[in-house]
PDB file of N, CA and C in Angstrom:
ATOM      1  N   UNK A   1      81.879 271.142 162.900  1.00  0.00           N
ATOM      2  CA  UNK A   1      80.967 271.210 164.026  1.00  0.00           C
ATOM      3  C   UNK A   1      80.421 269.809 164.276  1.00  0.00           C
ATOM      4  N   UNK A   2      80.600 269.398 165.450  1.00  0.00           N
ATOM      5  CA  UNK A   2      80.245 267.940 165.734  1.00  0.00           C
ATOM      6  C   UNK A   2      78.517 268.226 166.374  1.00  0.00           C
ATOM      7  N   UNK A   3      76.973 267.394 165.623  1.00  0.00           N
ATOM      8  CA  UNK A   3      76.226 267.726 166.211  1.00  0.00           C
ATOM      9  C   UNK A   3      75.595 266.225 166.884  1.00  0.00           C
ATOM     10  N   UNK A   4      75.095 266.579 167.416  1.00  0.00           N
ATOM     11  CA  UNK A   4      73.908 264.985 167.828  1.00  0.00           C
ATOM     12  C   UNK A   4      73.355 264.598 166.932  1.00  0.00           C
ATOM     13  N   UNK A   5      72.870 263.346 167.144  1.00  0.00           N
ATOM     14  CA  UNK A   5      71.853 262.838 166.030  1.00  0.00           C
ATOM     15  C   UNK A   5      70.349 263.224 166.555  1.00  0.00           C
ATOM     16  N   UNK A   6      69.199 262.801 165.829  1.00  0.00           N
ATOM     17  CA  UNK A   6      67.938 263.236 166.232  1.00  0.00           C
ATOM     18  C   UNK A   6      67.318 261.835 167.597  1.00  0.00           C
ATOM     19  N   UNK A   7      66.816 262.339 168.670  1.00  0.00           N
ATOM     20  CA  UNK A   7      66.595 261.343 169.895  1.00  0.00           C
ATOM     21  C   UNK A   7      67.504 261.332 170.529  1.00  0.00           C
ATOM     22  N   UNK A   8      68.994 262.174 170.266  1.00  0.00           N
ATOM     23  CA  UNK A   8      70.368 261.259 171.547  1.00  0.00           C
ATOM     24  C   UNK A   8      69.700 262.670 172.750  1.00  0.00           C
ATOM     25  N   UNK A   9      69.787 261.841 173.667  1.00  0.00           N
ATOM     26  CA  UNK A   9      69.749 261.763 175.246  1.00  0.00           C
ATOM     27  C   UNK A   9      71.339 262.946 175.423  1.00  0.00           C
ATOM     28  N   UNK A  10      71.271 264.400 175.315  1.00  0.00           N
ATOM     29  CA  UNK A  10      72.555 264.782 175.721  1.00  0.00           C
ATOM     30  C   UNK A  10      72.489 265.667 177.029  1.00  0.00           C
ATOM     31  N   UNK A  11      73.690 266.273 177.666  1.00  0.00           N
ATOM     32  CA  UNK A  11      74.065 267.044 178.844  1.00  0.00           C
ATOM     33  C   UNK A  11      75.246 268.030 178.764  1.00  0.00           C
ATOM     34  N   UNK A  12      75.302 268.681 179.297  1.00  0.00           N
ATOM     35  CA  UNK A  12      75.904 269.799 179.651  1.00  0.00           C
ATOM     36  C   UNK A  12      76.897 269.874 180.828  1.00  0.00           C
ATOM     37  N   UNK A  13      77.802 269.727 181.475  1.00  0.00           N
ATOM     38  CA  UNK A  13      78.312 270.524 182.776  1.00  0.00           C
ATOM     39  C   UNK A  13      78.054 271.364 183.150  1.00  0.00           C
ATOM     40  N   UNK A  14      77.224 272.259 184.039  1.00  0.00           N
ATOM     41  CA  UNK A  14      76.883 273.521 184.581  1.00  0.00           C
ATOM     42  C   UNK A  14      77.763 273.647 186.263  1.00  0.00           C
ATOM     43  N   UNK A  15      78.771 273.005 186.161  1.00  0.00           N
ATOM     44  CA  UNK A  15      79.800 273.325 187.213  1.00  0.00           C
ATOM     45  C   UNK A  15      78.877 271.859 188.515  1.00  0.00           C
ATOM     46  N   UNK A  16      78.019 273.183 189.168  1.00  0.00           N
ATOM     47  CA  UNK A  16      77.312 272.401 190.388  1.00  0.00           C
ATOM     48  C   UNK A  16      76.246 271.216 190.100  1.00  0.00           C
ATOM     49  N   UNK A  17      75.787 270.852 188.576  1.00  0.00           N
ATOM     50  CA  UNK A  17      74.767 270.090 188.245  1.00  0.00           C
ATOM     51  C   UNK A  17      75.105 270.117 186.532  1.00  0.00           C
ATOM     52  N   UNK A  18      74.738 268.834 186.100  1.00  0.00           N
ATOM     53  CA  UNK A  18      74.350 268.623 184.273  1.00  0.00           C
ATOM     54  C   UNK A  18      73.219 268.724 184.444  1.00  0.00           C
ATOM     55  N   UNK A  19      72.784 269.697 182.950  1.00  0.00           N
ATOM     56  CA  UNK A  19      71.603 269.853 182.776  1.00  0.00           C
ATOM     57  C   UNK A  19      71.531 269.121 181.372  1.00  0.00           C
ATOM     58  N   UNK A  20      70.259 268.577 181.238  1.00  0.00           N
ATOM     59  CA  UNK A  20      69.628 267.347 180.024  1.00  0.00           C
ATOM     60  C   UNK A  20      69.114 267.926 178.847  1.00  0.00           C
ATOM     61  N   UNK A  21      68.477 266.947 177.961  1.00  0.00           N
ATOM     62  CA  UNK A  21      68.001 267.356 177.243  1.00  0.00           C
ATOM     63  C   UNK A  21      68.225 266.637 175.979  1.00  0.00           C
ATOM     64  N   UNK A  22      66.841 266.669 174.686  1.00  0.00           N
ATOM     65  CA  UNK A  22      67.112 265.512 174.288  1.00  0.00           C
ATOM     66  C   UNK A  22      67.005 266.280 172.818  1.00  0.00           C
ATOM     67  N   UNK A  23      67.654 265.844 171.700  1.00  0.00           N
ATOM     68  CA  UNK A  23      67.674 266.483 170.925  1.00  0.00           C
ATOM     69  C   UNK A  23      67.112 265.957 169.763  1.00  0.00           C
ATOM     70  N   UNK A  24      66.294 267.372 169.170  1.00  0.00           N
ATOM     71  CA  UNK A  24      65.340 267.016 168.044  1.00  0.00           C
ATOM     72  C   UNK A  24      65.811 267.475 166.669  1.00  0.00           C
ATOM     73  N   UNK A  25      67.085 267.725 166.216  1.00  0.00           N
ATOM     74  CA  UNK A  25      66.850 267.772 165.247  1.00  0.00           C
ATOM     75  C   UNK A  25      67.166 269.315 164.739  1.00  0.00           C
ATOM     76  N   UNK A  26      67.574 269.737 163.850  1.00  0.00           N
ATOM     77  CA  UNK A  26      67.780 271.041 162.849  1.00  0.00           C
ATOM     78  C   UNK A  26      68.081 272.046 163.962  1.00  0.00           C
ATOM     79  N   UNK A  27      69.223 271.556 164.546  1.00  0.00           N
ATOM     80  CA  UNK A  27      70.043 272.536 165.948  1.00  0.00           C
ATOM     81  C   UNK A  27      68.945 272.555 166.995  1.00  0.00           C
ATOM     82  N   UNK A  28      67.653 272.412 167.703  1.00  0.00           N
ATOM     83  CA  UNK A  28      67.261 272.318 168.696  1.00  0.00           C
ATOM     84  C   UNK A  28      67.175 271.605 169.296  1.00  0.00           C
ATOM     85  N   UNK A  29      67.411 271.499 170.832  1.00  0.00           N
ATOM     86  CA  UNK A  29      67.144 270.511 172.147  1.00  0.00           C
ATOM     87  C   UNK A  29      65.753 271.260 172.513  1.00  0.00           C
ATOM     88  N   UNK A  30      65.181 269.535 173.078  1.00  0.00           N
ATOM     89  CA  UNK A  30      63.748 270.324 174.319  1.00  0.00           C
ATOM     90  C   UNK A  30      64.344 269.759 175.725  1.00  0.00           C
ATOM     91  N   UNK A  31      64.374 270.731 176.555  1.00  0.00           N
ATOM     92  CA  UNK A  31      64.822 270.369 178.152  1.00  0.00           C
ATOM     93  C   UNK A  31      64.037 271.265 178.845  1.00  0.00           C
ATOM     94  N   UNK A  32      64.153 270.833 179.911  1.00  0.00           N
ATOM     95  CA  UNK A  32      63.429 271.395 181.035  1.00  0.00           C
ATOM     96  C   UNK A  32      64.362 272.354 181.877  1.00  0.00           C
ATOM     97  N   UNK A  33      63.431 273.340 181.858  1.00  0.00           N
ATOM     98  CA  UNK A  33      64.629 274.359 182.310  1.00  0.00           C
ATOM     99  C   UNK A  33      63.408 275.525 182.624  1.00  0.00           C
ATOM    100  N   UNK A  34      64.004 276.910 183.465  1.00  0.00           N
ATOM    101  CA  UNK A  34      63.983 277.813 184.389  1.00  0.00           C
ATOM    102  C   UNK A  34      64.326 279.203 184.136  1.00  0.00           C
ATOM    103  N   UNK A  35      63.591 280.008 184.351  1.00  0.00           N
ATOM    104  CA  UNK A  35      63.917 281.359 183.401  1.00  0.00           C
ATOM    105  C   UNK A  35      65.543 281.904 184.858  1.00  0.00           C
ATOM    106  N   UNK A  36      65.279 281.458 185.938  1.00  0.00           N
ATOM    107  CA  UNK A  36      66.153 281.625 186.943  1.00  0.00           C
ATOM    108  C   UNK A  36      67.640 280.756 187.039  1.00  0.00           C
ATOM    109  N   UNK A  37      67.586 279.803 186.510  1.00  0.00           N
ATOM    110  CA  UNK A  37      68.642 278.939 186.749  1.00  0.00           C
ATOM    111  C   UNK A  37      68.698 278.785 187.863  1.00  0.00           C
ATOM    112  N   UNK A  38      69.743 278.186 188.538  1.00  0.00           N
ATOM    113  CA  UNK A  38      70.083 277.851 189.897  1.00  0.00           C
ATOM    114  C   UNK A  38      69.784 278.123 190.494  1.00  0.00           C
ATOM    115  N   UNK A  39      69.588 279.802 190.781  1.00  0.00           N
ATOM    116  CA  UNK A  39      69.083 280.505 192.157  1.00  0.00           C
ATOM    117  C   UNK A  39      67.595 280.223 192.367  1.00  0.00           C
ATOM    118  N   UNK A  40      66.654 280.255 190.809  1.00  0.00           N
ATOM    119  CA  UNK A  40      65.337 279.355 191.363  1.00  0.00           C
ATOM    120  C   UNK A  40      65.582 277.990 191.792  1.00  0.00           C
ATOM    121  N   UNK A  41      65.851 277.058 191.799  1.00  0.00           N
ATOM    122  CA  UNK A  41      66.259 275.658 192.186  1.00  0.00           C
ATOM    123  C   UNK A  41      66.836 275.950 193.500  1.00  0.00           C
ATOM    124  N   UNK A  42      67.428 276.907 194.010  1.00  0.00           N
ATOM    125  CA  UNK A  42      68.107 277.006 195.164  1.00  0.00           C
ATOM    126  C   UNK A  42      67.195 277.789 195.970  1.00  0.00           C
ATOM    127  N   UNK A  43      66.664 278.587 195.472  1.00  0.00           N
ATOM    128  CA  UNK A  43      65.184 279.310 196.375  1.00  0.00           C
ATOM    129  C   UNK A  43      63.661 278.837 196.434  1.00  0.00           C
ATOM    130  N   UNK A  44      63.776 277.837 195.487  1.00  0.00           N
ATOM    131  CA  UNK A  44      62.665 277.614 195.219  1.00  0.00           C
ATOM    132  C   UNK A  44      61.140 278.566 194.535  1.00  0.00           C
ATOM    133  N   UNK A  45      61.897 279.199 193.827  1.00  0.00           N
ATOM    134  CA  UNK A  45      61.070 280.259 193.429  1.00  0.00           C
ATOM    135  C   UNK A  45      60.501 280.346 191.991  1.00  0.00           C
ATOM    136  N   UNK A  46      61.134 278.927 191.332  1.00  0.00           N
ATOM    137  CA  UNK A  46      61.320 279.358 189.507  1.00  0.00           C
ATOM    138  C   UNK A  46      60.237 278.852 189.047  1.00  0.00           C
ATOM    139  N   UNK A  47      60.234 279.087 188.043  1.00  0.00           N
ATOM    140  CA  UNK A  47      58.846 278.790 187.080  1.00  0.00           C
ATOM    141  C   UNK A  47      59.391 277.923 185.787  1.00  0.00           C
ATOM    142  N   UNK A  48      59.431 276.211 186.365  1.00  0.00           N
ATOM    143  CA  UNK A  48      59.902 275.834 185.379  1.00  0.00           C
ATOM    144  C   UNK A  48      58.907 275.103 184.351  1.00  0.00           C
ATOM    145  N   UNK A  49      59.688 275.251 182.811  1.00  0.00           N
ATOM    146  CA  UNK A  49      58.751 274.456 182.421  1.00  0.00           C
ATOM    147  C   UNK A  49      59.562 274.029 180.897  1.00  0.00           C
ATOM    148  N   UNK A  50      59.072 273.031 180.074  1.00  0.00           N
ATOM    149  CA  UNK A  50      59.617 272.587 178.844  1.00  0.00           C
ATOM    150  C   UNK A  50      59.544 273.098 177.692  1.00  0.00           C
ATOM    151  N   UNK A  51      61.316 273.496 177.477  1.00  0.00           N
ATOM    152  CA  UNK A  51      61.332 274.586 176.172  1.00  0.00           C
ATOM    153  C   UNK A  51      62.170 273.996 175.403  1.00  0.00           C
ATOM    154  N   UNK A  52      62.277 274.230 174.078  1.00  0.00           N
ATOM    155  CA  UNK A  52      62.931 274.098 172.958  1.00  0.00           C
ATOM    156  C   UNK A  52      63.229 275.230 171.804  1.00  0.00           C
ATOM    157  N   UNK A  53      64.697 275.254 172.310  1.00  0.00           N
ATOM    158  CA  UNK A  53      66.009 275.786 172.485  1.00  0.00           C
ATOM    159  C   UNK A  53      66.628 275.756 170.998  1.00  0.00           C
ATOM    160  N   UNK A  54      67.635 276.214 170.687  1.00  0.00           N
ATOM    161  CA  UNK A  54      68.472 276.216 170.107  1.00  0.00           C
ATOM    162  C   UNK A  54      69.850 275.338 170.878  1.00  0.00           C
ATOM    163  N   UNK A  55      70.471 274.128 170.408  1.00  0.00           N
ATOM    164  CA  UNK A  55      71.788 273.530 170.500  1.00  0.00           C
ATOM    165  C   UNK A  55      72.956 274.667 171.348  1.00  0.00           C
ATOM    166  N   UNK A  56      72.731 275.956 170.509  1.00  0.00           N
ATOM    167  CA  UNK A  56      73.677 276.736 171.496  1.00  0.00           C
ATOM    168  C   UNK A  56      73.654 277.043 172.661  1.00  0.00           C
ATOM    169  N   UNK A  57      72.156 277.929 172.854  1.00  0.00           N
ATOM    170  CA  UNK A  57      71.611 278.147 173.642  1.00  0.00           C
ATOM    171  C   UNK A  57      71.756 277.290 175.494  1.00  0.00           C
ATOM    172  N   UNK A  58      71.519 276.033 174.335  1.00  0.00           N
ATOM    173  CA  UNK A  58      71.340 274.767 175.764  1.00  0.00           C
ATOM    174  C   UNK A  58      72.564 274.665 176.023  1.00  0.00           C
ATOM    175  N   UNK A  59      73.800 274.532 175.586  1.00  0.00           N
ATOM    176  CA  UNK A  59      74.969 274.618 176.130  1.00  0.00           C
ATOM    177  C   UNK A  59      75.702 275.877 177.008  1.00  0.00           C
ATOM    178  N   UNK A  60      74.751 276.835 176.731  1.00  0.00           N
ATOM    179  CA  UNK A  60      75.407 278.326 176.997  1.00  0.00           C
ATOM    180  C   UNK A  60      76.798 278.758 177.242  1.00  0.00           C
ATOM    181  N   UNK A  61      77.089 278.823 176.514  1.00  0.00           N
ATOM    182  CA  UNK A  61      78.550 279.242 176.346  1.00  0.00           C
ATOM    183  C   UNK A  61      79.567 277.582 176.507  1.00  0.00           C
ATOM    184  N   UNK A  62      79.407 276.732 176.868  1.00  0.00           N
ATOM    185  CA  UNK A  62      79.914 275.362 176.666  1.00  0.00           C
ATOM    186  C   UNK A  62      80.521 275.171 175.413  1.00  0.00           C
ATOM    187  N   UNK A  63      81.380 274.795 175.681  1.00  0.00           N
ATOM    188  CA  UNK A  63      81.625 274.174 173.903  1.00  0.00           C
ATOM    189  C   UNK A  63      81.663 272.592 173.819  1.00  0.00           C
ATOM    190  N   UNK A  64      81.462 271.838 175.120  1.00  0.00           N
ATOM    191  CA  UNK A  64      81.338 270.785 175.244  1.00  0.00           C
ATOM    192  C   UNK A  64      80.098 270.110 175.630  1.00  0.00           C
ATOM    193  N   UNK A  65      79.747 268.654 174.807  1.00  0.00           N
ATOM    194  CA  UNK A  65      78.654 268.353 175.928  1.00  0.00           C
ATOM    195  C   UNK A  65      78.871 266.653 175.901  1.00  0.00           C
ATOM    196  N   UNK A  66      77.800 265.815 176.384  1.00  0.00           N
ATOM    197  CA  UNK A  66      77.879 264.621 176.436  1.00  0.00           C
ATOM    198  C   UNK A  66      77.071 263.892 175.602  1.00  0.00           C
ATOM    199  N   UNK A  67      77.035 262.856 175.004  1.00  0.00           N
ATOM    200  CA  UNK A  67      75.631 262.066 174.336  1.00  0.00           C
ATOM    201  C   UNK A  67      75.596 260.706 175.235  1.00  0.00           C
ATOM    202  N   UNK A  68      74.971 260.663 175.833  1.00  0.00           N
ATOM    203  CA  UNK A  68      74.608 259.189 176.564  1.00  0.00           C
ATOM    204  C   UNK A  68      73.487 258.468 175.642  1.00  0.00           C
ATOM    205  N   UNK A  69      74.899 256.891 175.957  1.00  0.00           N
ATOM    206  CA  UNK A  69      74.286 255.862 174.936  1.00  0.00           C
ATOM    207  C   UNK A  69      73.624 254.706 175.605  1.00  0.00           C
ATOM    208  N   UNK A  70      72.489 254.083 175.426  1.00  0.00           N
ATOM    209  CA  UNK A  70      72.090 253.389 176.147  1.00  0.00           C
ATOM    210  C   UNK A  70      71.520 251.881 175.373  1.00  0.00           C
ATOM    211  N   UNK A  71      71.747 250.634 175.677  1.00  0.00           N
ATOM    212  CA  UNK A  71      71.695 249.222 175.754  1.00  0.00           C
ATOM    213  C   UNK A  71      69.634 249.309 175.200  1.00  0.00           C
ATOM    214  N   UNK A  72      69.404 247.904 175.151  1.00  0.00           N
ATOM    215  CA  UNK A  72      67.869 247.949 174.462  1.00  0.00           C
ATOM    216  C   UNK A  72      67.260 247.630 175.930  1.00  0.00           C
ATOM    217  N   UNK A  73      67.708 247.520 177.098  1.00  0.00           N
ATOM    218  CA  UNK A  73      66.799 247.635 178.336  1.00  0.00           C
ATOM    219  C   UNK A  73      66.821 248.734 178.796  1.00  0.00           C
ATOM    220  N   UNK A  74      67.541 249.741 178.422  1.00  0.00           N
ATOM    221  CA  UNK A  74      67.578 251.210 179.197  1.00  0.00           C
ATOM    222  C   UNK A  74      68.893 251.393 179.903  1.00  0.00           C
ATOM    223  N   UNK A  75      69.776 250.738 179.912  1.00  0.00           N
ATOM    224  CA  UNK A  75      70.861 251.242 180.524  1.00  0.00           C
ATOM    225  C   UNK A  75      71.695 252.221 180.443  1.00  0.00           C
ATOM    226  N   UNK A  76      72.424 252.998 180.837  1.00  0.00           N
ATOM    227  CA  UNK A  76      73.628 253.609 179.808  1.00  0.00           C
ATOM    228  C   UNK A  76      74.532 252.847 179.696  1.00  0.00           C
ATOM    229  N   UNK A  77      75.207 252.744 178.868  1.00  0.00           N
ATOM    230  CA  UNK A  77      76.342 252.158 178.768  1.00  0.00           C
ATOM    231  C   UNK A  77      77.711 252.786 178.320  1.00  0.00           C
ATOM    232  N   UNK A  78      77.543 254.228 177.569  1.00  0.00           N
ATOM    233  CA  UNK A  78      78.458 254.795 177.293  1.00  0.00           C
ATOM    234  C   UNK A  78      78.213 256.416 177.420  1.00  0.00           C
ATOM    235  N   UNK A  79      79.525 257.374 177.814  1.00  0.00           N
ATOM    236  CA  UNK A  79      78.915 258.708 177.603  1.00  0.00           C
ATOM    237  C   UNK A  79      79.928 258.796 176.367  1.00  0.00           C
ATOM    238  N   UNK A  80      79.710 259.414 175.255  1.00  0.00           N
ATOM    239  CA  UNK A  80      80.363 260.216 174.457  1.00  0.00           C
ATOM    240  C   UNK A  80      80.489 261.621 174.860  1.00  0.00           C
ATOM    241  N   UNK A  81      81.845 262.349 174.805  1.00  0.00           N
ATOM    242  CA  UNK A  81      82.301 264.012 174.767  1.00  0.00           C
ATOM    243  C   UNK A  81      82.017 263.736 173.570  1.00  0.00           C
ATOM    244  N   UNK A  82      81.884 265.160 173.489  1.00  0.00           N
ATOM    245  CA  UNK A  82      81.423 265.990 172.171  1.00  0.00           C
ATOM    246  C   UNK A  82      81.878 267.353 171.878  1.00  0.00           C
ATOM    247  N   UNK A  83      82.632 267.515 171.129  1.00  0.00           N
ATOM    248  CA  UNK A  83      82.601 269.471 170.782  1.00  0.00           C
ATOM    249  C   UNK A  83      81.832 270.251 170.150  1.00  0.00           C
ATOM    250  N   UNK A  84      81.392 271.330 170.537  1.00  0.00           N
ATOM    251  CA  UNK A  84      80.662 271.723 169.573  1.00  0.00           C
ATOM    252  C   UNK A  84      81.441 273.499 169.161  1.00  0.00           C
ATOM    253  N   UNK A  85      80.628 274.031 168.246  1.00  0.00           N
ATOM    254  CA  UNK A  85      81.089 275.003 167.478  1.00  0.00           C
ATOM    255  C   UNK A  85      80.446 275.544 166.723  1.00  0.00           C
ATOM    256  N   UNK A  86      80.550 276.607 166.547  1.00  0.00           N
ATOM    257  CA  UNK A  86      79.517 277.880 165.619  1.00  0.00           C
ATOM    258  C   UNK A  86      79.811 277.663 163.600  1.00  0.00           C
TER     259      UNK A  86
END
């Protein structure tokens, strides 16, 4: 099982949008996220707010994600793929 380290900056593919999120450590990400997904973002109706997740969870059903690496001014400079696995 390939995991993040603690602080990497990772993402998801969700088809129409990547969703973020930064990871803390002993399988959880905290990201910002929506009990609605998309259709709140698309209706404007959701109630979002900052949760921390389980690694699986935040991928939902993904088995892939990204770690973006970034330079000492803030840049990115690299995305790493990643697999992940149960």
């Amino acid at each position: 099982m390939s995991m993040p380290h603690y602080g990497d900056h990772i993402s998801v593919d969700r088809g129409l949008y990547s969703h973020h999120g930064i990871y803390v450590g002993k399988g959880k990400v905290v990201h910002y996220d929506n009990d609605l997904g998309i259709l709140g973002k698309i209706t404007g109706i959701d109630e979002p707010e900052v949760r921390k997740t389980s690694l699986k969870e935040f991928l939902d059903g993904s088995d892939e994600y990204r770690v973006h690496l970034y330079d000492r001014k803030g840049n990115e400079t690299r995305t790493l793929k990643k697999r992940y696995s149960d």
